[in-house]
Structure formats: C-alpha cells, structure tokens
Protein backbone atom coordinates (compact mmCIF):
# COMPACT_ATOMS: atom_id res chain seq x y z
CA UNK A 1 -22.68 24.69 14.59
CA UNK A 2 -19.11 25.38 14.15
CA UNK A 3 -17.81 27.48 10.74
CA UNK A 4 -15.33 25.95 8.37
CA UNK A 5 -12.85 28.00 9.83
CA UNK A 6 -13.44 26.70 13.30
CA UNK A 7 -13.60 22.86 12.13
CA UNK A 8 -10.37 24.00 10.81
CA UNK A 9 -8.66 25.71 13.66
CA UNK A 10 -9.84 22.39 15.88
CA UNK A 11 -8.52 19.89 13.84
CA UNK A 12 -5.27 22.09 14.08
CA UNK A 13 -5.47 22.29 17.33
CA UNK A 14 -5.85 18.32 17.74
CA UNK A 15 -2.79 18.08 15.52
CA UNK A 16 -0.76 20.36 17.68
CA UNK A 17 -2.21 19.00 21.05
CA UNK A 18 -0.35 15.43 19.76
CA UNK A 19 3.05 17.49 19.62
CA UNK A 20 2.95 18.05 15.76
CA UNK A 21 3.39 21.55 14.11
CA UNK A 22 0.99 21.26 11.73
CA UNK A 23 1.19 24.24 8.70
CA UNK A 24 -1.97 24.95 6.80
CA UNK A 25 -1.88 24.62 3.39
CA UNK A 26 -4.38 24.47 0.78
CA UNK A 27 -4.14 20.42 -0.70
CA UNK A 28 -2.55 18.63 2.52
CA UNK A 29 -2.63 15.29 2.75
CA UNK A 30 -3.52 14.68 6.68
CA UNK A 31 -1.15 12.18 7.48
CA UNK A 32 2.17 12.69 4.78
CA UNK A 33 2.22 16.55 5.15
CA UNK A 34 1.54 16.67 9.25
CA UNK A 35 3.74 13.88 9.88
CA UNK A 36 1.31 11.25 11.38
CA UNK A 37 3.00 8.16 11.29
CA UNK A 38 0.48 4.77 12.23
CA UNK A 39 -0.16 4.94 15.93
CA UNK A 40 -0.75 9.12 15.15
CA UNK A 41 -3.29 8.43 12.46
CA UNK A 42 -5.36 5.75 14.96
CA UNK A 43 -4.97 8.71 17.54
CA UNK A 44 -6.16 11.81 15.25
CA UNK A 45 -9.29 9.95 14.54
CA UNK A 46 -9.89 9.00 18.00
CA UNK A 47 -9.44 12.60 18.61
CA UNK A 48 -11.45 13.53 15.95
CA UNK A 49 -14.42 11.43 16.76
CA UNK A 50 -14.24 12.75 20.88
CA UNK A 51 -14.34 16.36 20.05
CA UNK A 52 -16.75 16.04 16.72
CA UNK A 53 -18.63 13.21 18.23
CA UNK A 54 -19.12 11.53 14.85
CA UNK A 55 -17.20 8.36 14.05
CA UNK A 56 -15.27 7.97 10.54
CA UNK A 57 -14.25 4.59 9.81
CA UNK A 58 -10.38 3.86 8.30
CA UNK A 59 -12.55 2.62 4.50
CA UNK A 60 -14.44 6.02 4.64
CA UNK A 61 -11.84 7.88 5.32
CA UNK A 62 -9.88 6.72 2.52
CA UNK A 63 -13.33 6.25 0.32
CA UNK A 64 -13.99 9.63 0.87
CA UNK A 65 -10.44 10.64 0.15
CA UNK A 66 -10.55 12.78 3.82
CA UNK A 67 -6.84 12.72 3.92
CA UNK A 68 -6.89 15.81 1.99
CA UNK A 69 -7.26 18.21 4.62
CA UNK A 70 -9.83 20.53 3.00
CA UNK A 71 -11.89 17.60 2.06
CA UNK A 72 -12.11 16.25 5.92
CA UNK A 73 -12.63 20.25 7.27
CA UNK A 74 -15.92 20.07 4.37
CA UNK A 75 -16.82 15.88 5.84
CA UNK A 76 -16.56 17.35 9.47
CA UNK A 77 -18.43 20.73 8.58
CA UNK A 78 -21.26 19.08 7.19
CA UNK A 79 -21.70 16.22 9.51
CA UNK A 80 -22.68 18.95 12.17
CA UNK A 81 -26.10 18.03 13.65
C-alpha cells in the first residue's frame, strides 16, 4: 500500500511524464492549475487508472470533486486494496 505522499509523488510523476511541470500546492484544481487542457484530462485518467488500477469515471470525478488535488491523492489513497 502506497503512503499519501507516494500517491502524491505518482500522480506528479504522471503529470510530468505528459510534459507538464506540475507545482504542488495545497488546493489545486487538477486540470486549471496543471494545465490539462481536454485530450490531457482523458489521458491523466487513463494514466491514472493503469498505474492505480482502479477506474474513476468523468461523473465521479466531478461528484467527488477529485479535481482538487488533495481530494484525488485521499480518493486514490484509500481505494488501495
């Protein structure tokens, strides 16, 4: 099971892998504050589900408000098997 901190350092890492420079802050918005335009934001969840193997459809995302950063590092965290 992978730590907060490592969730968080992988979804970097995803970000940066797609040629973004992604800054941690505390209260990012996923796709406004890394600069995902449409075709990133279908690619970061691909990405996501491949190296989290867990699937999070487009309504939960938004349901779930996982566009704040912190809140999708806590979604990923805890969906851990």
């Amino acid at each position: 099971m992978k730590s907060k901190e490592e969730v968080r350092e992988a979804l970097l890492g995803i970000l940066r892998d797609m040629d973004k420079q992604p800054e941690y802050r505390e209260g990012a918005d996923v796709f406004e504050d890394f600069g995902l335009d449409s075709l990133d934001q279908i690619e970061f969840l691909f990405n996501i589900e491949q190296a989290f193997g867990t699937k999070i459809e487009d309504d939960t995302f938004e349901e779930e408000g996982l566009r704040q950063f912190d809140r999708l590092v806590e979604h990923l965290h805890g969906a851990q098997g």
